[in-house]
N, C-alpha and C. Protein backbone atom coordinates (compact mmCIF):
# COMPACT_ATOMS: atom_id res chain seq x y z
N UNK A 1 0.85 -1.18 0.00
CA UNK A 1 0.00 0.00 0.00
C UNK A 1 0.88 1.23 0.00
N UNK A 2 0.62 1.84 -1.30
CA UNK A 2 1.26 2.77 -1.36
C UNK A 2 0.40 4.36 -1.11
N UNK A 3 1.23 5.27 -0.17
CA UNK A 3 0.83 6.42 0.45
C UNK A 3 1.43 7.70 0.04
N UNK A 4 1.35 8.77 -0.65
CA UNK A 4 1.60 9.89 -1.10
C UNK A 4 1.78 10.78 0.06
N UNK A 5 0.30 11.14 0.90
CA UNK A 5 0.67 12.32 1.68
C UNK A 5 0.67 11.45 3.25
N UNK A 6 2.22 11.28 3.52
CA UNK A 6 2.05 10.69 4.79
C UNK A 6 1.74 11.31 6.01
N UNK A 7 1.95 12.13 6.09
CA UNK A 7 1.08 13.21 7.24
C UNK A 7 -0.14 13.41 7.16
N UNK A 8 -0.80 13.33 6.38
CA UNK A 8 -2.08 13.42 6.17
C UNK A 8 -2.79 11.91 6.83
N UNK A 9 -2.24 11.01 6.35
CA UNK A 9 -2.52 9.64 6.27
C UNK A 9 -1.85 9.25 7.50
N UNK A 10 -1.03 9.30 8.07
CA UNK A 10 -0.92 9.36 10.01
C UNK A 10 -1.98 10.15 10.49
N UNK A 11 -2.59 11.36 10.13
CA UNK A 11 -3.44 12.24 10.75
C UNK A 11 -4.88 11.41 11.00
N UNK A 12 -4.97 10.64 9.91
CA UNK A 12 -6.37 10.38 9.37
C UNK A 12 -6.65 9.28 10.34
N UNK A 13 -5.70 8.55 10.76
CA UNK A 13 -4.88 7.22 11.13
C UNK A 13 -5.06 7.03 12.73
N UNK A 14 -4.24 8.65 13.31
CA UNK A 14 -4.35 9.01 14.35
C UNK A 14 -5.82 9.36 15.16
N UNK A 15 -6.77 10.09 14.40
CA UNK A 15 -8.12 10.66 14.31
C UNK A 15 -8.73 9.34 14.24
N UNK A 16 -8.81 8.33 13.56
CA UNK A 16 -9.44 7.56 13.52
C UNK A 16 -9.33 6.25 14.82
N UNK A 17 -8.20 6.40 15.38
CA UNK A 17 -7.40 5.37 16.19
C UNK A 17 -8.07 5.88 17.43
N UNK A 18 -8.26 7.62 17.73
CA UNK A 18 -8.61 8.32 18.75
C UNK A 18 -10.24 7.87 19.18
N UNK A 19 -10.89 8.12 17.89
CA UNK A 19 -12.15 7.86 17.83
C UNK A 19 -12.60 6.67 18.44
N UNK A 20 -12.27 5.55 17.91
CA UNK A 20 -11.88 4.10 18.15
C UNK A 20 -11.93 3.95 19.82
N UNK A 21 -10.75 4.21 20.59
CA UNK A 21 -10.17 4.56 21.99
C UNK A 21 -11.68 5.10 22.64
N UNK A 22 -11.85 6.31 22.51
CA UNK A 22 -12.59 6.98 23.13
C UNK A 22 -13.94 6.43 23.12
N UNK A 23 -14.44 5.86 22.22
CA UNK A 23 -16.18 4.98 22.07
C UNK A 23 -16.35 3.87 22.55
N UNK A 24 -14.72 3.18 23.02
CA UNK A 24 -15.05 2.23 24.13
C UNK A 24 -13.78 1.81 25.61
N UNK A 25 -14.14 3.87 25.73
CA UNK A 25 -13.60 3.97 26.57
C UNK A 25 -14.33 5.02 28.02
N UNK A 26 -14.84 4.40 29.12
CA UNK A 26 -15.34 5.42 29.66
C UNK A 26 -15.16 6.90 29.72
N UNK A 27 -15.90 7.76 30.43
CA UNK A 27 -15.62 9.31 30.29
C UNK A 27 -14.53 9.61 31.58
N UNK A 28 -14.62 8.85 32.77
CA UNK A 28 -14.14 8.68 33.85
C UNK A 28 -12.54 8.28 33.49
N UNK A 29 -12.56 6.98 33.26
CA UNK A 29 -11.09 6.43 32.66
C UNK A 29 -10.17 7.54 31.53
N UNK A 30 -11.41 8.07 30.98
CA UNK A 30 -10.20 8.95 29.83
C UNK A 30 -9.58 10.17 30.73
N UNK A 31 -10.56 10.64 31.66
CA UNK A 31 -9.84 11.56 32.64
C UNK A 31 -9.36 11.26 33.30
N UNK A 32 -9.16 10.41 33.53
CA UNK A 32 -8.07 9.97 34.71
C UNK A 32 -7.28 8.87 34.07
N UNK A 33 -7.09 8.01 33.41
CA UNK A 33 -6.34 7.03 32.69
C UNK A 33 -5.49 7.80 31.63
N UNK A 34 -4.97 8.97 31.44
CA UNK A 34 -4.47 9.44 30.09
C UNK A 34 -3.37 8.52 29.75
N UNK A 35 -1.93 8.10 30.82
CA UNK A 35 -1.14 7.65 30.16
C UNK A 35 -1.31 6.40 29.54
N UNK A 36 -2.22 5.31 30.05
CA UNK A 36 -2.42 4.55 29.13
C UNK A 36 -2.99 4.56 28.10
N UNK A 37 -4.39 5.66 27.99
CA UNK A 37 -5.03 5.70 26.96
C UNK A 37 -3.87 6.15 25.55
N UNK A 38 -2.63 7.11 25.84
CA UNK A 38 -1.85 7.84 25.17
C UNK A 38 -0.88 6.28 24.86
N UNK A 39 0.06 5.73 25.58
CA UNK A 39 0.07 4.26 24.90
C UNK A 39 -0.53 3.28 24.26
N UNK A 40 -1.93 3.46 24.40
CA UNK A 40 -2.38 2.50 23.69
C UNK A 40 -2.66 3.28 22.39
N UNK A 41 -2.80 4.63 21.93
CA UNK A 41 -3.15 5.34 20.84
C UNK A 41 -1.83 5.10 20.10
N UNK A 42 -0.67 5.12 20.76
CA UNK A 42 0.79 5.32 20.32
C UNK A 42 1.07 3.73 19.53
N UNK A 43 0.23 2.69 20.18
CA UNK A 43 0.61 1.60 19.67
C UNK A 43 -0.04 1.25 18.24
N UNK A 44 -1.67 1.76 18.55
CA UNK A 44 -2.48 1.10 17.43
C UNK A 44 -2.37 2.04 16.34
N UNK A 45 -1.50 3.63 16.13
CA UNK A 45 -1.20 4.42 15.36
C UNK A 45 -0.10 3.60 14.89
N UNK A 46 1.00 3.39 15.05
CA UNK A 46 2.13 2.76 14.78
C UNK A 46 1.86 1.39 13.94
N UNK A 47 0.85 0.75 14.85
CA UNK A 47 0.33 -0.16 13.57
C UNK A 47 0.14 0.07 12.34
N UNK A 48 -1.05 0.92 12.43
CA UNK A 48 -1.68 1.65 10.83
C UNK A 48 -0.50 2.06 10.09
N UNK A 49 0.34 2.42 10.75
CA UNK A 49 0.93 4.05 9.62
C UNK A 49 2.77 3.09 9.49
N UNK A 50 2.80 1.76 10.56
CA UNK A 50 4.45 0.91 9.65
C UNK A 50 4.22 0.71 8.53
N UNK A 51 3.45 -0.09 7.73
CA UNK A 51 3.43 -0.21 6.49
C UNK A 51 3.99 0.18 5.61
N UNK A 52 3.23 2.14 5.84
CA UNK A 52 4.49 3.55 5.08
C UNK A 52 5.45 3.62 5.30
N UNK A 53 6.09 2.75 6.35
CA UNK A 53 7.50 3.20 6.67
C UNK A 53 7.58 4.33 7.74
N UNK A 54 6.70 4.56 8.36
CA UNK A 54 6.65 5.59 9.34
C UNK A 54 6.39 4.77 10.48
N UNK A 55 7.04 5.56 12.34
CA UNK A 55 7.14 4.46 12.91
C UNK A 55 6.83 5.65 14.01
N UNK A 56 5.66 5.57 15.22
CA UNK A 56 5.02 6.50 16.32
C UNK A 56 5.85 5.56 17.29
N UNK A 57 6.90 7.13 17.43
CA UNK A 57 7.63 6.90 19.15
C UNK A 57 6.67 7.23 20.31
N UNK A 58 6.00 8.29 19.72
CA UNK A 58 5.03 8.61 21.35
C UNK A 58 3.84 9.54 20.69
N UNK A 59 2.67 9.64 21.33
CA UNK A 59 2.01 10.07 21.38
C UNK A 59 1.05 10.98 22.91
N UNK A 60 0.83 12.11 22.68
CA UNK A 60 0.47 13.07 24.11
C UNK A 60 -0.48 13.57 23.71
N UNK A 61 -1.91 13.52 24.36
CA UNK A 61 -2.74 14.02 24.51
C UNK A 61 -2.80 15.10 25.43
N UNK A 62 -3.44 16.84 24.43
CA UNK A 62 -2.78 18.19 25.32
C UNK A 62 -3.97 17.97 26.10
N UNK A 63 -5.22 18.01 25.71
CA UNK A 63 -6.73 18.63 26.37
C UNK A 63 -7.50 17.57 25.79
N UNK A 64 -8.89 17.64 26.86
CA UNK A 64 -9.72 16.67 26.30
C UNK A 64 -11.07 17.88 26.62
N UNK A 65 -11.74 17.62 25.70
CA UNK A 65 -12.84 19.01 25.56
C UNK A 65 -14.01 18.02 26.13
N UNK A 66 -14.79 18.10 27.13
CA UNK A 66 -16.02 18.14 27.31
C UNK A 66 -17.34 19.08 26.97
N UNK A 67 -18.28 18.74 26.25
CA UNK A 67 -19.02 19.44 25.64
C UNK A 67 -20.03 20.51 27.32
N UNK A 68 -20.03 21.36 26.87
CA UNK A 68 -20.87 21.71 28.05
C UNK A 68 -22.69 21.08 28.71
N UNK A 69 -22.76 20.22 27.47
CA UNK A 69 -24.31 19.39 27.76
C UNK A 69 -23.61 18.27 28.74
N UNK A 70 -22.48 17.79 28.25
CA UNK A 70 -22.04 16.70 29.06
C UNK A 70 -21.58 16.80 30.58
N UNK A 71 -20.69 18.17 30.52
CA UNK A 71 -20.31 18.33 31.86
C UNK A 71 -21.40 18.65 32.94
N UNK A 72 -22.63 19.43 32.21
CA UNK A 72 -24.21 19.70 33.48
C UNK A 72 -24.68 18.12 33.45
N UNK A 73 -24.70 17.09 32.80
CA UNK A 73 -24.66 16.18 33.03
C UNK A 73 -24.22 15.33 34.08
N UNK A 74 -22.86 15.13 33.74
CA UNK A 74 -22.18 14.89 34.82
C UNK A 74 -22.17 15.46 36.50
N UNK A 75 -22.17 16.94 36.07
CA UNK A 75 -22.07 17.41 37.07
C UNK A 75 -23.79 17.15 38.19
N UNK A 76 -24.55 16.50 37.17
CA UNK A 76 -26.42 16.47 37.89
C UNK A 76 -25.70 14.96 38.79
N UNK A 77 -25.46 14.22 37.77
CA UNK A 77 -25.18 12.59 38.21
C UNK A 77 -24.19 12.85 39.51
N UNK A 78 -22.96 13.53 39.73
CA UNK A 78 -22.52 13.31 40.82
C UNK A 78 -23.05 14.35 41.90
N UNK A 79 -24.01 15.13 41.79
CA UNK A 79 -24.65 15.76 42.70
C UNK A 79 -25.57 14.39 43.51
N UNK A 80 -26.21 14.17 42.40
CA UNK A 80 -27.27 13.19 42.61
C UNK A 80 -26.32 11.78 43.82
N UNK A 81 -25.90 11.75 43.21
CA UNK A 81 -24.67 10.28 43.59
C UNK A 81 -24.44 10.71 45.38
N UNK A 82 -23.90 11.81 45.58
CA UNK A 82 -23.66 12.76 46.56
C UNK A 82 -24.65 12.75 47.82
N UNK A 83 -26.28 12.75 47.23
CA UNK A 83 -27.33 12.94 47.74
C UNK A 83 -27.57 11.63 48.40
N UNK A 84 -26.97 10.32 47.55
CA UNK A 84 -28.14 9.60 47.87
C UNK A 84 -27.01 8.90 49.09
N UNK A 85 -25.64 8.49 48.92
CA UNK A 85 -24.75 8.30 49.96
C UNK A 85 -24.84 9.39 51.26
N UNK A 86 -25.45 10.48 51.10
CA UNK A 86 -25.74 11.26 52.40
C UNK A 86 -27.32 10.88 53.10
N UNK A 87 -27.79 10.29 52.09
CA UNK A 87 -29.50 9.91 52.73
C UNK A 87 -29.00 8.01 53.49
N UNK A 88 -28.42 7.61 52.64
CA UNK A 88 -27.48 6.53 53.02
C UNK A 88 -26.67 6.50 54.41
N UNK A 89 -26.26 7.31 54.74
CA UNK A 89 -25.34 7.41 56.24
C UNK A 89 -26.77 8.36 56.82
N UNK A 90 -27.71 9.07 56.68
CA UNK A 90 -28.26 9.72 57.15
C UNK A 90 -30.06 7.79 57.90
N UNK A 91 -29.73 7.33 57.01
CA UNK A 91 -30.81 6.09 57.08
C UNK A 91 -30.41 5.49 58.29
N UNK A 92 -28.40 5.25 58.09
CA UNK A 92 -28.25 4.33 59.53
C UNK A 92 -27.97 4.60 60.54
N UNK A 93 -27.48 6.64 60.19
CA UNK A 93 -27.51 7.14 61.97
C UNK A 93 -29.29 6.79 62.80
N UNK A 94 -30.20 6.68 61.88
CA UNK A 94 -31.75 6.64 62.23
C UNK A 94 -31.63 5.48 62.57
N UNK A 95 -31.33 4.48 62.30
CA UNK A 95 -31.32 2.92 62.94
C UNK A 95 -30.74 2.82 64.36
N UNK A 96 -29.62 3.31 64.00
CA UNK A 96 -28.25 3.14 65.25
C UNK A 96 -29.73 4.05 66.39
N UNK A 97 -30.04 5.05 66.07
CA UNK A 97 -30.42 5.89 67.14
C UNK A 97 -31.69 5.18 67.65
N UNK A 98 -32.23 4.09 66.95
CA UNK A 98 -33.67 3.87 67.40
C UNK A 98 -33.19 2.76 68.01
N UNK A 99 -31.81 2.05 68.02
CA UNK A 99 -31.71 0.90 68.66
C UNK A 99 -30.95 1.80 70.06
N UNK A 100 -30.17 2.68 69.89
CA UNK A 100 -30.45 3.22 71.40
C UNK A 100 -31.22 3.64 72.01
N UNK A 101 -32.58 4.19 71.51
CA UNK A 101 -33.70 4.70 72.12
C UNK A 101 -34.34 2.98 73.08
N UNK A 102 -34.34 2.03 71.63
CA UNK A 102 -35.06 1.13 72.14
C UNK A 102 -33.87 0.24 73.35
N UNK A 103 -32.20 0.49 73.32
CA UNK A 103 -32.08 0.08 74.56
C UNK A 103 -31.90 1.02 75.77
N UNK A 104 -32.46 2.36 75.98
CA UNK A 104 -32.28 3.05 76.79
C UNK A 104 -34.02 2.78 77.71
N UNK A 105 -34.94 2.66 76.67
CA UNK A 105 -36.76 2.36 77.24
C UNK A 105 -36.25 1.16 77.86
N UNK A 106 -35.99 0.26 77.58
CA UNK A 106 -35.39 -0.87 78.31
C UNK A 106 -34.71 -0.50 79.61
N UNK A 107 -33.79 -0.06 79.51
CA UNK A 107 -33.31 0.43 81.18
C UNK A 107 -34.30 1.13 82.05
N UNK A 108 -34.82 2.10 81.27
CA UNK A 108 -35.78 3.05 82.24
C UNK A 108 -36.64 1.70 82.46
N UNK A 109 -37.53 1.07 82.18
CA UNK A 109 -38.40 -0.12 82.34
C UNK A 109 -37.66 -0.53 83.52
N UNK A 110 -36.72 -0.81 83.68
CA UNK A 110 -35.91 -1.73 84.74
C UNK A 110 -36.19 -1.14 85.98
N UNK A 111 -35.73 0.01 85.81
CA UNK A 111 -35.30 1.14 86.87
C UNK A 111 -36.14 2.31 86.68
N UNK A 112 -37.73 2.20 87.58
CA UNK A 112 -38.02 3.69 87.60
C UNK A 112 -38.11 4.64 88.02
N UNK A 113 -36.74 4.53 88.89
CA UNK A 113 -36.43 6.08 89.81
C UNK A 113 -35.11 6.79 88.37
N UNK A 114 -34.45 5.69 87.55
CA UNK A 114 -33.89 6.33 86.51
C UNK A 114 -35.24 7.13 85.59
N UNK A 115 -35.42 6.41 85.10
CA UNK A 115 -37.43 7.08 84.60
C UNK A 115 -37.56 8.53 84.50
N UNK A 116 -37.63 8.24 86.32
CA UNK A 116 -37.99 9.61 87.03
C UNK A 116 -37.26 11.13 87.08
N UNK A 117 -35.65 10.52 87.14
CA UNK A 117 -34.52 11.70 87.15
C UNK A 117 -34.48 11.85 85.75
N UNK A 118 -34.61 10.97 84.74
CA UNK A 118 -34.32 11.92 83.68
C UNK A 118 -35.31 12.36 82.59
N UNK A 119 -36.64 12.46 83.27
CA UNK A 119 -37.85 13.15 83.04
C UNK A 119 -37.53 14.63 83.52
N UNK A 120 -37.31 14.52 85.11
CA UNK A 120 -37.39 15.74 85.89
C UNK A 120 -35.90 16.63 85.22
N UNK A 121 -35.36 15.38 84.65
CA UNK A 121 -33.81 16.64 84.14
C UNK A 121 -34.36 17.08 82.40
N UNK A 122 -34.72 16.47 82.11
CA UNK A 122 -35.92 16.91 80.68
C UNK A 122 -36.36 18.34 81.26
N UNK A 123 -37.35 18.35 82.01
CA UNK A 123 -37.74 19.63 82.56
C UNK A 123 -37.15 20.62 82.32
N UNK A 124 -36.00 20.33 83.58
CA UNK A 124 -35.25 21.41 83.98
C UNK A 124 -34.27 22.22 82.51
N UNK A 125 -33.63 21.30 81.90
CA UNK A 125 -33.25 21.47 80.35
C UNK A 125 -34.42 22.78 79.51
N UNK A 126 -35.50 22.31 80.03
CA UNK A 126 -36.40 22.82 78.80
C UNK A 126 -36.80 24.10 79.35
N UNK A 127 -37.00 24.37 81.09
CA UNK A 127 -37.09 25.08 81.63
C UNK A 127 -35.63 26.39 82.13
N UNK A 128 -34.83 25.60 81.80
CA UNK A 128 -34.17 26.69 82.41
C UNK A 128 -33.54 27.83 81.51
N UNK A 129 -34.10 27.77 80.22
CA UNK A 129 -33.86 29.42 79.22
C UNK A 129 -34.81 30.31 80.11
N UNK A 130 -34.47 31.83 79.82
CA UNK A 130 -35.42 32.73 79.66
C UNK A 130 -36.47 32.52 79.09
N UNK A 131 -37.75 32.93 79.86
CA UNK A 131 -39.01 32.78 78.93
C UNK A 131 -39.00 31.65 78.62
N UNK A 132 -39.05 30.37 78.58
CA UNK A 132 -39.04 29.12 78.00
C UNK A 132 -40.98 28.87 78.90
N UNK A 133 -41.05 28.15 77.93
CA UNK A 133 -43.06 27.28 78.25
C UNK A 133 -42.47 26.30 78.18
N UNK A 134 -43.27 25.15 78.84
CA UNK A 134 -43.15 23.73 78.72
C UNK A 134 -44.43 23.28 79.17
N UNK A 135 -44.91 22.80 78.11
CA UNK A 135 -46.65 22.22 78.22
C UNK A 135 -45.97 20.34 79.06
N UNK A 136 -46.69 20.37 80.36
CA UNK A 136 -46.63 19.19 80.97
C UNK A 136 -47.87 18.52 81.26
N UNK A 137 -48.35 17.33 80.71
CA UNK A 137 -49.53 16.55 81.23
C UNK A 137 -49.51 16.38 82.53
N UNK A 138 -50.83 16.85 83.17
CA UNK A 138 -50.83 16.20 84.46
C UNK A 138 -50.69 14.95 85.00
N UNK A 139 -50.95 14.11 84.25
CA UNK A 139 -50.32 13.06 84.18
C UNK A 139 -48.96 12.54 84.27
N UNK A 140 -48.43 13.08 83.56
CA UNK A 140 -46.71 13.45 83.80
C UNK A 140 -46.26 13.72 85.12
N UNK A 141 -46.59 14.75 85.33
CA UNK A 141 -46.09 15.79 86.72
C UNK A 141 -46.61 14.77 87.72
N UNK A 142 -47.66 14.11 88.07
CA UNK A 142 -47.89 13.21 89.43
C UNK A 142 -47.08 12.34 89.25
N UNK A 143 -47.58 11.30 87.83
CA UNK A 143 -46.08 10.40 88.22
C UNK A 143 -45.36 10.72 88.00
N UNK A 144 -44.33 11.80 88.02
CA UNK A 144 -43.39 11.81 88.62
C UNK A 144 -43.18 12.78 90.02
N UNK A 145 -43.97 12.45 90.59
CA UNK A 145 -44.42 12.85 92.19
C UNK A 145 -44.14 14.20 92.40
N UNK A 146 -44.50 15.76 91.32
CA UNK A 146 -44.16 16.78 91.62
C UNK A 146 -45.59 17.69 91.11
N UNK A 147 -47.01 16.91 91.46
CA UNK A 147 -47.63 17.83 91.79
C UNK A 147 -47.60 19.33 92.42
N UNK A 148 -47.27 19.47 93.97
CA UNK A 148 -46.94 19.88 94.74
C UNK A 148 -46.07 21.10 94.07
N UNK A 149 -44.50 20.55 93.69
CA UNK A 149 -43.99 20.83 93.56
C UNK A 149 -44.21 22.58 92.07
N UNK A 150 -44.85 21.76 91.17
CA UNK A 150 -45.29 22.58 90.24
C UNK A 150 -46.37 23.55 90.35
N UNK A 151 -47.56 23.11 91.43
CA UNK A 151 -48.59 23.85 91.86
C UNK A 151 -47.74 24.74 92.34
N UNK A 152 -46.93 25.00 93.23
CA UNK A 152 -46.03 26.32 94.22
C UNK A 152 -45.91 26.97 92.93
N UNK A 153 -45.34 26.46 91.96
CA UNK A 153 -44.57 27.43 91.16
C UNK A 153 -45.21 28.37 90.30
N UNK A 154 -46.53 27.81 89.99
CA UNK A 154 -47.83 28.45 89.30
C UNK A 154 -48.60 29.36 90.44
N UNK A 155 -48.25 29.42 91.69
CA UNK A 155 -48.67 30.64 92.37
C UNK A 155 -47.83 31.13 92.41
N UNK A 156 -46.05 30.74 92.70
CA UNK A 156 -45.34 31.79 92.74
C UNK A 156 -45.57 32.76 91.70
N UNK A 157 -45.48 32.11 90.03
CA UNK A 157 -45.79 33.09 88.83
C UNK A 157 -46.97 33.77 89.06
N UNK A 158 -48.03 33.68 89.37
CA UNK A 158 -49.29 34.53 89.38
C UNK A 158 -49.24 35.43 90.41
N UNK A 159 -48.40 35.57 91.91
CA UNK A 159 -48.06 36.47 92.34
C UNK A 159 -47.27 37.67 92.17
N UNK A 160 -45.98 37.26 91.21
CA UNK A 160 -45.22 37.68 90.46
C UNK A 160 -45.62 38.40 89.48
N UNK A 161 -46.46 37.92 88.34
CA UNK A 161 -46.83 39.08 87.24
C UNK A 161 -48.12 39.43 87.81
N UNK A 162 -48.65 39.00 89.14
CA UNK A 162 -50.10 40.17 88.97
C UNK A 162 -51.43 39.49 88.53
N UNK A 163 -51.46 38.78 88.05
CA UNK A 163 -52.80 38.61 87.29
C UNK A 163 -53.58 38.16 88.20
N UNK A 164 -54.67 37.75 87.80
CA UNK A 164 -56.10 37.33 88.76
C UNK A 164 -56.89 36.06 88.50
N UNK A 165 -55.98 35.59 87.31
CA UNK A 165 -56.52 34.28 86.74
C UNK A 165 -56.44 33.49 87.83
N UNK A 166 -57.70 32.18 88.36
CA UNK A 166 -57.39 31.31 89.05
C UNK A 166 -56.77 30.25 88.51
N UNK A 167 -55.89 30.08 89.27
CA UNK A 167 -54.79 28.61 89.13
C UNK A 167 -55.60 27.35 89.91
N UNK A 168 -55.68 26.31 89.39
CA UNK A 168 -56.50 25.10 89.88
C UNK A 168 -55.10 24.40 90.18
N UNK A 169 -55.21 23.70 91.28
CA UNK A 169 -53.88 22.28 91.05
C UNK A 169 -54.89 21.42 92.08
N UNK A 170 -54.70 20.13 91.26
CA UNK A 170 -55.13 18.99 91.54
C UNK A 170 -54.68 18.13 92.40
């Protein structure tokens, strides 16, 4: 096979060898794999174009152009990818936490003076900002034996700001 314009015919050679490479070559691997992809272009060019008597010592790929449809592409897929490994660690902190909930109800069950202290430290937590409300069932407040305790505090407040509303405690 005889060849006239050998630069042309390496070009065509090269372009075609590239094409080849790249259509069954991921998008991932070509960015990050260059030196092999650039050896293996260097080899299967060298094939094509001995024949002519021409012989590819090396071949370097400067840039690889991503189209801008491809890169919002990409860039959706590893957002997406991103999302779902964070809903993923976000699924088994929810497990981990319900198997400590469910072995902490277990202890309180055991022990219900534990129960009791860390109800009444619930409270105090919720109570002790400025201005803080804390809606408590009466139910709540007896068992945990601070009727008494909460009735004082609902006259202390109604002495304190004044008002005239009657306070009931049960």
């Amino acid at each position: 096979l005889e060849v006239q314009d050998y630069q042309q015919a390496v070009s065509w050679a090269a372009q075609t060898a590239l094409r080849d490479i790249i259509g069954r070559t991921a998008l991932t691997e070509l960015l990050r794999g260059r030196e092999r992809i650039e050896e293996e272009l260097q080899k299967l060019i060298d094939q094509r174009s001995n024949p002519w008597g021409v012989t590819v010592q090396s071949v370097e790929m400067r840039d690889v152009v991503i189209p801008d449809a491809l890169q919002d592409a990409m860039s959706r897929e590893a957002q997406a990818s991103r999302e779902k490994q964070a809903r993923i660690i976000l699924g088994q902190a929810e497990v981990e936490i319900a198997h400590l909930f469910a072995k902490a109800a277990e202890s309180y069950t055991a022990n219900p003076t534990a129960l009791h202290l860390r109800a009444m430290n619930t409270l105090y937590e919720g109570l002790k900002e400025k201005g803080a409300l804390m809606l408590v069932p009466s139910s709540a407040v007896e068992s945990m034996g601070m009727g008494g305790l909460l009735g004082a505090a609902a006259f202390r407040q109604q002495a304190l700001t004044g008002t005239k509303e009657d306070v009931e405690i049960k």
